[in-house]
Structures are given as structure tokens and as C-alpha cells.
Protein backbone atom coordinates (compact mmCIF):
# COMPACT_ATOMS: atom_id res chain seq x y z
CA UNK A 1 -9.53 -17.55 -2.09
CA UNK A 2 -6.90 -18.00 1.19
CA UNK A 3 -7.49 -15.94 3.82
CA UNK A 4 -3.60 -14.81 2.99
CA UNK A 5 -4.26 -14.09 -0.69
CA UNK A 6 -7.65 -11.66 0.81
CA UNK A 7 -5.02 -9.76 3.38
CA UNK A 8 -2.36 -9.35 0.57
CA UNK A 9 -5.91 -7.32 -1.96
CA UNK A 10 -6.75 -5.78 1.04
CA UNK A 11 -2.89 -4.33 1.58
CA UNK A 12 -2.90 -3.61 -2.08
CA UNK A 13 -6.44 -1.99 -2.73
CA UNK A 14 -5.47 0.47 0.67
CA UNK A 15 -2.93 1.29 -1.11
CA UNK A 16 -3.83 2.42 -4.24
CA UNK A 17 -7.15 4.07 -2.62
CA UNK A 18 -4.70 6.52 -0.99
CA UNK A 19 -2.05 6.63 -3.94
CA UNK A 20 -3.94 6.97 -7.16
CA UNK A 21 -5.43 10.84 -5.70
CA UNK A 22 -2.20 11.59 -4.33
CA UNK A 23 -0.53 10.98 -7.19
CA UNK A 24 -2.98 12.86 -9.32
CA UNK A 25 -2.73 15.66 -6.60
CA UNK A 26 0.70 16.41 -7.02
CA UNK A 27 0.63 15.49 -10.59
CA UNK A 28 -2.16 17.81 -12.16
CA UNK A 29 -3.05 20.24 -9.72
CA UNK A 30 0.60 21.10 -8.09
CA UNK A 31 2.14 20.68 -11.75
CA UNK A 32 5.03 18.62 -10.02
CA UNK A 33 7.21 17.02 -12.82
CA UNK A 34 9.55 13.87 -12.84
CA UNK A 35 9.17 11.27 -10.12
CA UNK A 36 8.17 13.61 -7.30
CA UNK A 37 4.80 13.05 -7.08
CA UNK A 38 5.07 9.82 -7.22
CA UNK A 39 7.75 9.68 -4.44
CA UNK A 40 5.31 12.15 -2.10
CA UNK A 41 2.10 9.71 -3.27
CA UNK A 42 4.15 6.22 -2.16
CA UNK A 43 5.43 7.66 1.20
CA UNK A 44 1.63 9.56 1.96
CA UNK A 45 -0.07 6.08 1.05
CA UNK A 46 3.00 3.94 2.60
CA UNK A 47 2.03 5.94 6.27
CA UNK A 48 -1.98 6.90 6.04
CA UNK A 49 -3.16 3.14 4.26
CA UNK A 50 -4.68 0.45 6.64
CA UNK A 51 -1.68 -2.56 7.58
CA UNK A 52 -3.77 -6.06 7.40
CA UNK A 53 -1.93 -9.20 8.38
CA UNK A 54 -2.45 -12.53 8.40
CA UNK A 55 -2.08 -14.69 11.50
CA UNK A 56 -2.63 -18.93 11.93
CA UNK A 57 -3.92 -18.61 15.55
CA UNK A 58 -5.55 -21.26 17.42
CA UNK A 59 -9.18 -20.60 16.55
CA UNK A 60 -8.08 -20.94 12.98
CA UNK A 61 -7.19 -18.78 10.56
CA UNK A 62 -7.58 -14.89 10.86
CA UNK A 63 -7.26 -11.48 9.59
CA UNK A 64 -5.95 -8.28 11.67
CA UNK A 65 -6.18 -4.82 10.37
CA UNK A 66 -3.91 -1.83 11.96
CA UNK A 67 -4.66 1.75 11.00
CA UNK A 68 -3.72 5.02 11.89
CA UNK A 69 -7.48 6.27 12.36
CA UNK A 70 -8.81 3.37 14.08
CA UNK A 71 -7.68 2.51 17.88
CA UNK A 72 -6.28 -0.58 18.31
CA UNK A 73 -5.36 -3.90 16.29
CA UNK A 74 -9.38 -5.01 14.76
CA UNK A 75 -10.08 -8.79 13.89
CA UNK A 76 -11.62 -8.41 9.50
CA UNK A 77 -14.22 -10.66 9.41
């Protein structure tokens, strides 16, 4: 698997980790109806989930991960 196919799962599964429970959040326990919840779940996830990105630098090919909680832009290994 490419190192740009692994940031693109990573962006995806960071996503979802932070959707699915916000979704079911506003869904079940806040009895929200329509497309609310799902609009509040997409723009909670779209701020709080991890950015990875992929980058051709010299040394080869890498991974960088951005995230609210964690200072700083981190190499993924």
C-alpha cells in the first residue's frame, strides 16, 4: 500500500472515530431529528480529527500528522 493511499485511511478512520459517537450523541441521546446531528457530528469531527498529509521530501517519501491535541506538525512512522 502507497504511503498516500495509508495518509488518505488514516484521514478517513480519524474521521469516523470522532463522527460515528457524535452522530449517535446527538442522534439517540439528544433525540435531534433530520440532518442536524449529522451536520453538528461532520463539523465536531471536521475540527477535533487528526489532519495527516503526505509529502515527497528529499529523504523519500513521508507522512505528517497535525492535530489539535498534539503540539506541533509529527513525522507517522
Amino acid at each position: 500500500m502507497s504511503k498516500k493511499t495509508k495518509a488518505f485511511l488514516y484521514n478517513l478512520a480519524g474521521f469516523i472515530a470522532f463522527f460515528v459517537p457524535t452522530w449517535f450523541i446527538g442522534a439517540n441521546l439528544l433525540k435531534m431529528e433530520d440532518f442536524w446531528p449529522k451536520i453538528i457530528a461532520f463539523a465536531v469531527s471536521l475540527f477535533l480529527s487528526p489532519k495527516f498529509q503526505f509529502l515527497k521530501t528529499a529523504e523519500g517519501d513521508k507522512i505528517f500528522m497535525k492535530w489539535l491535541f498534539v503540539k506541533g506538525i509529527k513525522e507517522v512512522k
